[in-house]
C-alpha atoms as a PDB file:
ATOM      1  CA  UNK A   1     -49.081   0.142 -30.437  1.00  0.00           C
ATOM      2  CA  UNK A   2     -47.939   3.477 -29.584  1.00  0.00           C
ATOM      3  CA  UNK A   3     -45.697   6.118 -31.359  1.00  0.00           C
ATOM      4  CA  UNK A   4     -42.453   7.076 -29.760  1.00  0.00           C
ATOM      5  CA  UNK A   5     -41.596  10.637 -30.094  1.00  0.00           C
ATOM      6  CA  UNK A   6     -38.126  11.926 -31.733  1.00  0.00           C
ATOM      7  CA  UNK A   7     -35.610  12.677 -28.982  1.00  0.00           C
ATOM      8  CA  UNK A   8     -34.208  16.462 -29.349  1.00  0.00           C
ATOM      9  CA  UNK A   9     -31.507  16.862 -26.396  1.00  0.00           C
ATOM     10  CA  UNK A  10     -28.828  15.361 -24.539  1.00  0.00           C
ATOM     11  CA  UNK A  11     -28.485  14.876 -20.673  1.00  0.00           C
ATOM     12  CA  UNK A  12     -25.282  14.076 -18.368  1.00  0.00           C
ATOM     13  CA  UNK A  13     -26.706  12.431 -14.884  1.00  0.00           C
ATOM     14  CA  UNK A  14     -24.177  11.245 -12.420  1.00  0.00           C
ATOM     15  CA  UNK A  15     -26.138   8.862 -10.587  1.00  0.00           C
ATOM     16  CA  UNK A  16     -24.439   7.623  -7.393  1.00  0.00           C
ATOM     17  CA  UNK A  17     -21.062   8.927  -8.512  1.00  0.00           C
ATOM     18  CA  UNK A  18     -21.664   7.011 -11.817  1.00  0.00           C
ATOM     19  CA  UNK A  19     -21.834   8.813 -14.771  1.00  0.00           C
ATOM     20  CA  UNK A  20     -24.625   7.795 -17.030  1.00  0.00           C
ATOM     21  CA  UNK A  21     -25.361   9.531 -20.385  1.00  0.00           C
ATOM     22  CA  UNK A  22     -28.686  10.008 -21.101  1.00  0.00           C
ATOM     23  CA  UNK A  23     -28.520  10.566 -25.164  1.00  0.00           C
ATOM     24  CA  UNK A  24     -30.776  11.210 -27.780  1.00  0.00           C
ATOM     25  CA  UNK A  25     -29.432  10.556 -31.428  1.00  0.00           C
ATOM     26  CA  UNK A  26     -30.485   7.452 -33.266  1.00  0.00           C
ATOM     27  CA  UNK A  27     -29.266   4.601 -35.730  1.00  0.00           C
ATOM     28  CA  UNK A  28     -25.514   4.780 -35.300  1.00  0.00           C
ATOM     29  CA  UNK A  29     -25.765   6.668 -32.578  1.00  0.00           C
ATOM     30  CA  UNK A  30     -28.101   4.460 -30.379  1.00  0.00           C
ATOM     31  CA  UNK A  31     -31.747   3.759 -31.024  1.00  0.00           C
ATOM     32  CA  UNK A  32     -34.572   5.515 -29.522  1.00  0.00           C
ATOM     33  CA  UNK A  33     -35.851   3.773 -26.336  1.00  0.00           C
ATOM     34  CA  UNK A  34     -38.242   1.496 -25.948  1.00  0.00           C
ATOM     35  CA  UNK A  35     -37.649  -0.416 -29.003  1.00  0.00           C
ATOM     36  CA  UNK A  36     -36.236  -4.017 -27.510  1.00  0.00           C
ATOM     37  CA  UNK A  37     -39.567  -6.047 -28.669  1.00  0.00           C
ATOM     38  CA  UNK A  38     -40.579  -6.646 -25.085  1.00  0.00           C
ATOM     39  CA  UNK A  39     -43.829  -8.252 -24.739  1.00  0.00           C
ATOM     40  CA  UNK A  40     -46.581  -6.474 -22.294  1.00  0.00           C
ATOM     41  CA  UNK A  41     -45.570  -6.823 -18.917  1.00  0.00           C
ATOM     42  CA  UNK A  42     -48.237  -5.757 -15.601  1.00  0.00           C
ATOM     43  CA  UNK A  43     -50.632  -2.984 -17.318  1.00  0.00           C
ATOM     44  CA  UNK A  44     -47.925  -1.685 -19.915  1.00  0.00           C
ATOM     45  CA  UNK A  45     -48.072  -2.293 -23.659  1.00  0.00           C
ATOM     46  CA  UNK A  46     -45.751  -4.144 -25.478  1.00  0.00           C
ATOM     47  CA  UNK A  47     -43.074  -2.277 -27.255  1.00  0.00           C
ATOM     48  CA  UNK A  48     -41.481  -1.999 -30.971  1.00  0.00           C
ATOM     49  CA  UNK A  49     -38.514  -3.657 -32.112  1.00  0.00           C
ATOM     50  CA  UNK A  50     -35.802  -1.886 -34.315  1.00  0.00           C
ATOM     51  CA  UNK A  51     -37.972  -2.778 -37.263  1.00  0.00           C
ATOM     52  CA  UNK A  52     -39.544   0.234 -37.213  1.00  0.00           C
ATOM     53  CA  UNK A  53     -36.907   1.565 -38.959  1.00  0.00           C
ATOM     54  CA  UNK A  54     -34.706  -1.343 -39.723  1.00  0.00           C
ATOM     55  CA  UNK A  55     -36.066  -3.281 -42.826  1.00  0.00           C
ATOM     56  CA  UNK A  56     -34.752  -5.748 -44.993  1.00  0.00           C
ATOM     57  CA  UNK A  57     -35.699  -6.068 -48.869  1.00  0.00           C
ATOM     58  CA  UNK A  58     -34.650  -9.054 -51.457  1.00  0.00           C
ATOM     59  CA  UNK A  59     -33.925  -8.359 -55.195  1.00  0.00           C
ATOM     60  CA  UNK A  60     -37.162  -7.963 -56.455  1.00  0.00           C
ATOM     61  CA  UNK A  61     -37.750  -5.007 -54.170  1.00  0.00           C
ATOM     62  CA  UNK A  62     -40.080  -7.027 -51.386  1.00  0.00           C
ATOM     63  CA  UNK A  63     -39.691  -6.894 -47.978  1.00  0.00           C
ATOM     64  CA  UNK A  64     -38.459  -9.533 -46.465  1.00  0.00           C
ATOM     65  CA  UNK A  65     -38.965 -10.519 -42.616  1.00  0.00           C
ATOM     66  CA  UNK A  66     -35.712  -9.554 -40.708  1.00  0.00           C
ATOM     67  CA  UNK A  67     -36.762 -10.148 -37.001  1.00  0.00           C
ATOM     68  CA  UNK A  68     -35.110 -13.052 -35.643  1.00  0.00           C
ATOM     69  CA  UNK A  69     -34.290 -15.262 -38.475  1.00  0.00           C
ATOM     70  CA  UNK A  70     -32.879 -18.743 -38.065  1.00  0.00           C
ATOM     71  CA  UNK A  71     -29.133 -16.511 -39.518  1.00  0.00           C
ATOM     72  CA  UNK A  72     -28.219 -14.755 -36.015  1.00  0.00           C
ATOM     73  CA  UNK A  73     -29.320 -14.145 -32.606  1.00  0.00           C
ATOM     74  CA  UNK A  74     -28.718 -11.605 -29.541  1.00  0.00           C
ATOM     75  CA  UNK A  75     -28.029 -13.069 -26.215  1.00  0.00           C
ATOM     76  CA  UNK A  76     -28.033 -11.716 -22.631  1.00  0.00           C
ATOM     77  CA  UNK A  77     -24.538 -13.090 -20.871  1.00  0.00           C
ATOM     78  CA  UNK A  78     -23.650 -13.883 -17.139  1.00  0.00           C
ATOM     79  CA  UNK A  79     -26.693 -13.063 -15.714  1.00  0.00           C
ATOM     80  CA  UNK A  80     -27.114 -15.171 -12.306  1.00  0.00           C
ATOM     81  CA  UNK A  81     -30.412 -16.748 -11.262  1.00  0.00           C
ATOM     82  CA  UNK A  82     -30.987 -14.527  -8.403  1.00  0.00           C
ATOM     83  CA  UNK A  83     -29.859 -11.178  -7.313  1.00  0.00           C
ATOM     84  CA  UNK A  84     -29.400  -9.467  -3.832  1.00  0.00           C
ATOM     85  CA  UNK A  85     -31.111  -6.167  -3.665  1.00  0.00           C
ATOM     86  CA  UNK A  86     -28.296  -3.564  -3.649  1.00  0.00           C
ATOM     87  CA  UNK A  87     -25.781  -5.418  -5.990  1.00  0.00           C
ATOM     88  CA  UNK A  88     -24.112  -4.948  -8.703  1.00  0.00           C
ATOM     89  CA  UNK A  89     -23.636  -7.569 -11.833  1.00  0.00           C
ATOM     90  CA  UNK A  90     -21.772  -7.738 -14.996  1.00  0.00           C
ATOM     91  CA  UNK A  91     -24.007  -8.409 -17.820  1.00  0.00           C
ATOM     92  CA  UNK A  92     -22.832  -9.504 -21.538  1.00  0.00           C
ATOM     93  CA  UNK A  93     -24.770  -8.515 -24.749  1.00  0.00           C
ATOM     94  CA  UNK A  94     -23.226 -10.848 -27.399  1.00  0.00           C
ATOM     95  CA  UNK A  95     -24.769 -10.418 -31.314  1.00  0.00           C
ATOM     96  CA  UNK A  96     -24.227 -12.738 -33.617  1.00  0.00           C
ATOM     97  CA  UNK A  97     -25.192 -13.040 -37.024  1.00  0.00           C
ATOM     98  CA  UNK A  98     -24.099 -14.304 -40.693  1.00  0.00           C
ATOM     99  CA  UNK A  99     -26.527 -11.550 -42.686  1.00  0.00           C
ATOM    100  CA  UNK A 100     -23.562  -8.855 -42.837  1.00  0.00           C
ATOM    101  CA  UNK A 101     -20.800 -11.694 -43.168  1.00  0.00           C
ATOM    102  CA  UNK A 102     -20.207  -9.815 -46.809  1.00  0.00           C
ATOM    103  CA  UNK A 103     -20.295  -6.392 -45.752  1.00  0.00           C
ATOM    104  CA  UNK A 104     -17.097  -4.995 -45.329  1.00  0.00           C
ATOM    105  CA  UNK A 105     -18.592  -1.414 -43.237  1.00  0.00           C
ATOM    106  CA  UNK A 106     -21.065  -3.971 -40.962  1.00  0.00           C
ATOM    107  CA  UNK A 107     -22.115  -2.537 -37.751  1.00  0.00           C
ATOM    108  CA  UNK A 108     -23.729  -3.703 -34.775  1.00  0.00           C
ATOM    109  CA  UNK A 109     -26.034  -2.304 -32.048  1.00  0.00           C
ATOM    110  CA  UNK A 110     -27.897  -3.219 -28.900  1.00  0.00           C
ATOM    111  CA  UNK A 111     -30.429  -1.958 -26.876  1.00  0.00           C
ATOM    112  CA  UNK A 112     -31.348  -3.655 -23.471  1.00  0.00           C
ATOM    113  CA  UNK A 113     -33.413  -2.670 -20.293  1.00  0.00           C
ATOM    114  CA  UNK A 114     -34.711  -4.399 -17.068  1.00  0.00           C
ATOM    115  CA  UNK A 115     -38.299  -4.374 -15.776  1.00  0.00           C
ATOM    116  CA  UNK A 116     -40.462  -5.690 -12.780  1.00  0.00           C
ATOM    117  CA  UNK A 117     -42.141  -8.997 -13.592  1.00  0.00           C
ATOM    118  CA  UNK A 118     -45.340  -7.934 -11.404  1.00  0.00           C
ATOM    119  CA  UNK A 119     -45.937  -4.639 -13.115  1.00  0.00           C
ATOM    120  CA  UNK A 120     -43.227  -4.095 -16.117  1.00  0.00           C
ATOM    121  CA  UNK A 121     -41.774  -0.924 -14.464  1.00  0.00           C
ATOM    122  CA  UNK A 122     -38.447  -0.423 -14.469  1.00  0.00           C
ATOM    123  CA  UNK A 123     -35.759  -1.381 -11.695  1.00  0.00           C
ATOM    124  CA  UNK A 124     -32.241  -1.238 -11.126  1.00  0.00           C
ATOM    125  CA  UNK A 125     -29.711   0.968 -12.316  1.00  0.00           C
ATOM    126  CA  UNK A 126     -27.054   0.839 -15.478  1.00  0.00           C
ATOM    127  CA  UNK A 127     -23.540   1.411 -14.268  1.00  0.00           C
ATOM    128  CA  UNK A 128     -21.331   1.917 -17.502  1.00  0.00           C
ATOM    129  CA  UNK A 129     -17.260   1.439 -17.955  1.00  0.00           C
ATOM    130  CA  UNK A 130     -17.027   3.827 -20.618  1.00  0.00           C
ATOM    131  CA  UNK A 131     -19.760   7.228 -21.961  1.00  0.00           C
ATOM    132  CA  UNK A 132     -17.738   6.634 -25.097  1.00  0.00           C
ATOM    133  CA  UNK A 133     -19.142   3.170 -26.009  1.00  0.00           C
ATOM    134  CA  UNK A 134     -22.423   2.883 -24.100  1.00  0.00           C
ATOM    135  CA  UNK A 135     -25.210   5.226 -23.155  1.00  0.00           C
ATOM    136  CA  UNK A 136     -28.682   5.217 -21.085  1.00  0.00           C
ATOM    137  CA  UNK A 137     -31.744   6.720 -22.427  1.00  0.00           C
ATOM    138  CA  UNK A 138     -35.080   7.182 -21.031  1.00  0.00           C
ATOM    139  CA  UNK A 139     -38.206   8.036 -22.538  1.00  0.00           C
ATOM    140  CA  UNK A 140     -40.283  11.363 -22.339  1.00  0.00           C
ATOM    141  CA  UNK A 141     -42.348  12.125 -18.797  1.00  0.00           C
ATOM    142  CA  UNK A 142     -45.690  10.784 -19.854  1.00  0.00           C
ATOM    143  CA  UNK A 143     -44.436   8.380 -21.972  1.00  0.00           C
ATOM    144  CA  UNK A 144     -45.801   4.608 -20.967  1.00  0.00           C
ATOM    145  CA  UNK A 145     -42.417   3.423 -20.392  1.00  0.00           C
ATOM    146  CA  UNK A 146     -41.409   6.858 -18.947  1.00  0.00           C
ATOM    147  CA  UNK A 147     -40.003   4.558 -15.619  1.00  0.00           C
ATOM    148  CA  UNK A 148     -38.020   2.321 -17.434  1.00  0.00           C
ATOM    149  CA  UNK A 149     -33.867   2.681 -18.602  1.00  0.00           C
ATOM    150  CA  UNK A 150     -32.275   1.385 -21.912  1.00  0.00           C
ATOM    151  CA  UNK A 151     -28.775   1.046 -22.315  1.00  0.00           C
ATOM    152  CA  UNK A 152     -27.387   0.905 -25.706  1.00  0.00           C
ATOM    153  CA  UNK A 153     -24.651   1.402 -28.035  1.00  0.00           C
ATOM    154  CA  UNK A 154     -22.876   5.480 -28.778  1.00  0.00           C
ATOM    155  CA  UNK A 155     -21.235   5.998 -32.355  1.00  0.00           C
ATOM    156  CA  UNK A 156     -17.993   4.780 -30.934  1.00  0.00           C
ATOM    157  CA  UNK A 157     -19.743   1.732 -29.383  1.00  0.00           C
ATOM    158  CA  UNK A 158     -20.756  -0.077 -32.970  1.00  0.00           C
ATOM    159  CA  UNK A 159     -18.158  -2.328 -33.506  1.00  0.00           C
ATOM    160  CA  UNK A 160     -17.732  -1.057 -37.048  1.00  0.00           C
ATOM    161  CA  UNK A 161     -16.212  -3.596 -39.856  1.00  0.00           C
ATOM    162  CA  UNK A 162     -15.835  -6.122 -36.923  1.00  0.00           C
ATOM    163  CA  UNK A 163     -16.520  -9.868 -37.631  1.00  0.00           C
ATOM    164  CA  UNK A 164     -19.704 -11.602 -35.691  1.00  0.00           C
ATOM    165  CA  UNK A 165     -20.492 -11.857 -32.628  1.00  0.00           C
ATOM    166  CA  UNK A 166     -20.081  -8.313 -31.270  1.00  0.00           C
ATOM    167  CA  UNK A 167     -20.214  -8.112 -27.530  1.00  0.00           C
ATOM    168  CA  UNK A 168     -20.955  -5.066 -25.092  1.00  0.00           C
ATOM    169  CA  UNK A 169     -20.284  -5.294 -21.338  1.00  0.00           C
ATOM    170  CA  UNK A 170     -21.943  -2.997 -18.336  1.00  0.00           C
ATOM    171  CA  UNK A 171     -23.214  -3.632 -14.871  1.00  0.00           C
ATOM    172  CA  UNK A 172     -26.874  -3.508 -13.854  1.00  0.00           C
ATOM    173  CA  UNK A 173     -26.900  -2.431  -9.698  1.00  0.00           C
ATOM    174  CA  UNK A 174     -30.081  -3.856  -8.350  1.00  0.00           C
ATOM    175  CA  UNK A 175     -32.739  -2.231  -6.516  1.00  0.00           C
ATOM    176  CA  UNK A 176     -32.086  -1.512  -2.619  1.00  0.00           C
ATOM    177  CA  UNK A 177     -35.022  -3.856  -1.385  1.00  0.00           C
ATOM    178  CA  UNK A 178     -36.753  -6.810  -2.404  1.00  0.00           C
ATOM    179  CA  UNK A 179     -38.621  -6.613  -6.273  1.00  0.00           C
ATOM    180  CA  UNK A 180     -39.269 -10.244  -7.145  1.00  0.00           C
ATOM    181  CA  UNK A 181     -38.483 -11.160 -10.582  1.00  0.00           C
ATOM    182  CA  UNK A 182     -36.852  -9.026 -12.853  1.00  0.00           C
ATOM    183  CA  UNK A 183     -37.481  -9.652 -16.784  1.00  0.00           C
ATOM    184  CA  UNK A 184     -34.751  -8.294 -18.968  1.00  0.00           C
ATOM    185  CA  UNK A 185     -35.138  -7.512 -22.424  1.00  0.00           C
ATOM    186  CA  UNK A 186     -32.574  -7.068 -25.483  1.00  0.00           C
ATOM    187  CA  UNK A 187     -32.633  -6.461 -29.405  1.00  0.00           C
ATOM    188  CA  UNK A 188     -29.916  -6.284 -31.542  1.00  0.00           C
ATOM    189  CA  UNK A 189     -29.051  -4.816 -34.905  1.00  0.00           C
ATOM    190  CA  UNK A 190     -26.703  -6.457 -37.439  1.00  0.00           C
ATOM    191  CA  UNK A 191     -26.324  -4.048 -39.979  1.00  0.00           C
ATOM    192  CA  UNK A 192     -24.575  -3.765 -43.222  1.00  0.00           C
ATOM    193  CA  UNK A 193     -23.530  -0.179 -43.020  1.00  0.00           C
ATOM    194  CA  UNK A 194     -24.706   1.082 -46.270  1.00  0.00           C
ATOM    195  CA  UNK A 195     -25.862   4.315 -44.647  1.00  0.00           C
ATOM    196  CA  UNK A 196     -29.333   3.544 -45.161  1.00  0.00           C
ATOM    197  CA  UNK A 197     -32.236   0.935 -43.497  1.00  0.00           C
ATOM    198  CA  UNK A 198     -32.937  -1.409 -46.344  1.00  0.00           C
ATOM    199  CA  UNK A 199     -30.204  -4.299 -45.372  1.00  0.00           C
ATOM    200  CA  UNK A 200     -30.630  -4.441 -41.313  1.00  0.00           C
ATOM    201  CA  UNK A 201     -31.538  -7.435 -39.301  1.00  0.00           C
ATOM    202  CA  UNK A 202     -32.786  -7.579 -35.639  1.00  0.00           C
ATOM    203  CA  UNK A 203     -32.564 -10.261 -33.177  1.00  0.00           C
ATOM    204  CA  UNK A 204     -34.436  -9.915 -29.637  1.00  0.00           C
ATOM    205  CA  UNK A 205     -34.469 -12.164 -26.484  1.00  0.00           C
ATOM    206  CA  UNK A 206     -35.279 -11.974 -22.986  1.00  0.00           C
ATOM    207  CA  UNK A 207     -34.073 -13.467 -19.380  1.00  0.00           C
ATOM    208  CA  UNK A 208     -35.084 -13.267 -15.870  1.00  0.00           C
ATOM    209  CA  UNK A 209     -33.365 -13.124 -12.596  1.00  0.00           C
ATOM    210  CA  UNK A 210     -35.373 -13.653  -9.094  1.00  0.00           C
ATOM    211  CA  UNK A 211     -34.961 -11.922  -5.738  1.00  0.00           C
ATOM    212  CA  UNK A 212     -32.675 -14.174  -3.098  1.00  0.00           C
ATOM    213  CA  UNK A 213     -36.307 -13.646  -0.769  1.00  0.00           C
ATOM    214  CA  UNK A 214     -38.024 -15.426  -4.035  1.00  0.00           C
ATOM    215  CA  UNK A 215     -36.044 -17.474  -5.803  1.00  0.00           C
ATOM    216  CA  UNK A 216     -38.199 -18.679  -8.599  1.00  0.00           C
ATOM    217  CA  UNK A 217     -36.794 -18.723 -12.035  1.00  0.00           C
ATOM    218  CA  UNK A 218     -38.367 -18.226 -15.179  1.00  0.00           C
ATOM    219  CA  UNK A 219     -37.269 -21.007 -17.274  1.00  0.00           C
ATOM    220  CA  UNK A 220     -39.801 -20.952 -20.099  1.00  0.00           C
ATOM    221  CA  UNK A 221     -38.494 -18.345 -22.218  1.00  0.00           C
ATOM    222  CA  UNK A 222     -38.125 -20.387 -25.368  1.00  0.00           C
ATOM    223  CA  UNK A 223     -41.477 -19.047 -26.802  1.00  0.00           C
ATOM    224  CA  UNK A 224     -40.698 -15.348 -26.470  1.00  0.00           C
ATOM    225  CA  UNK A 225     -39.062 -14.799 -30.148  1.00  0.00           C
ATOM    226  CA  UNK A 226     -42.504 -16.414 -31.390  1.00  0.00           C
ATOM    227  CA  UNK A 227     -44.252 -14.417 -29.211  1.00  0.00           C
ATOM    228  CA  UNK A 228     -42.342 -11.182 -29.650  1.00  0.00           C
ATOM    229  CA  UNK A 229     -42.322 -11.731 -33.925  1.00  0.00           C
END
């Protein structure tokens, strides 16, 4: 696998009129990108979950496997089969889980990005309602996943002290021409809000929309949290 590097600045793009923050902060503030757990796709290596910094201990000081237990799960909303090259869709992130139930400062965070099924590069654009809530960020030029977008929670975008599920809302604009399937990936964080990363659990899943010039579903994604863990 390979190491991410630490993100250092902040960028505003307006993108089609559409303002889209490009951030850099982590934990509370959004997670660096390329950390949704998505398998290898085309020529590109898989990537790391939010258990790279996001662990999970039990009382005898042993860590204890917090990726996708049978207690919660992350799920990609209103996504239609297909999509027409040019438009724009509404896409739910809903995050649900029972591990924080008792934690009175729980958080929760998401990040999710889209991808070309032939060759894993990224496609489509994130439209967001709100830079206070939601964010974009991109990896470094160079990096493997340098073409690919992640949207994902702000500070203000954490849901904090909120009962399960959590839910985050954006649009995803399609690419202009024809790109065959598109895989989308998501991983999400319920966290207990103790300041720290010993009492965080991560959920990831994936879905697929086809091109209206293919229209062929991927239906078998009931092995991807198996393959992913």
């Amino acid at each position: 696998m390979l190491r991410k590097s630490p993100y250092a600045i902040a960028l505003l793009v307006l993108l089609g009129g559409v303002s889209v923050a490009v951030a850099t902060s982590n934990r509370s503030s959004g997670p660096m990108a390329s950390v949704t757990g998505a398998p290898a796709v085309g020529n590109l290596p898989e990537e790391f979950n939010c258990t790279l910094c996001h662990l999970v201990f039990d009382g005898d000081g042993n860590q204890v496997d917090n990726l996708n237990a049978p207690n919660g799960a992350v799920h990609i909303l209103d996504l239609p089969e297909t999509y027409t090259p040019g438009n724009v869709y509404t896409i739910r992130v809903q995050l649900e889980s029972s591990a924080n139930a008792d934690s009175v400062n729980r958080r929760w965070g998401f990040q999710l990005t889209a991808v070309k099924a032939s060759d894993g590069t990224g496609v489509g654009t994130f439209l967001l309602p709100s830079l206070d809530s939601l964010q974009v960020r991109v990896p470094f030029e160079g990096d493997p996943f340098e073409t690919r977008q992640y949207v994902e929670h702000t500070s203000l975008g954490i849901h904090e002290t909120e009962a399960s599920p959590a839910e985050w809302s954006f649009q995803w604009q399609a690419p202009p021409t024809p790109a065959g399937a598109v895989y989308f990936y998501v991983a999400g964080n319920a966290a207990d809000g103790s300041q720290d990363p010993g009492g965080d659990w991560i959920y990831t899943s994936g879905d697929t929309m086809a091109d209206t010039t293919t229209a062929t579903r991927v239906t078998s994604w009931g092995g991807l949290k198996k393959l992913w863990k």
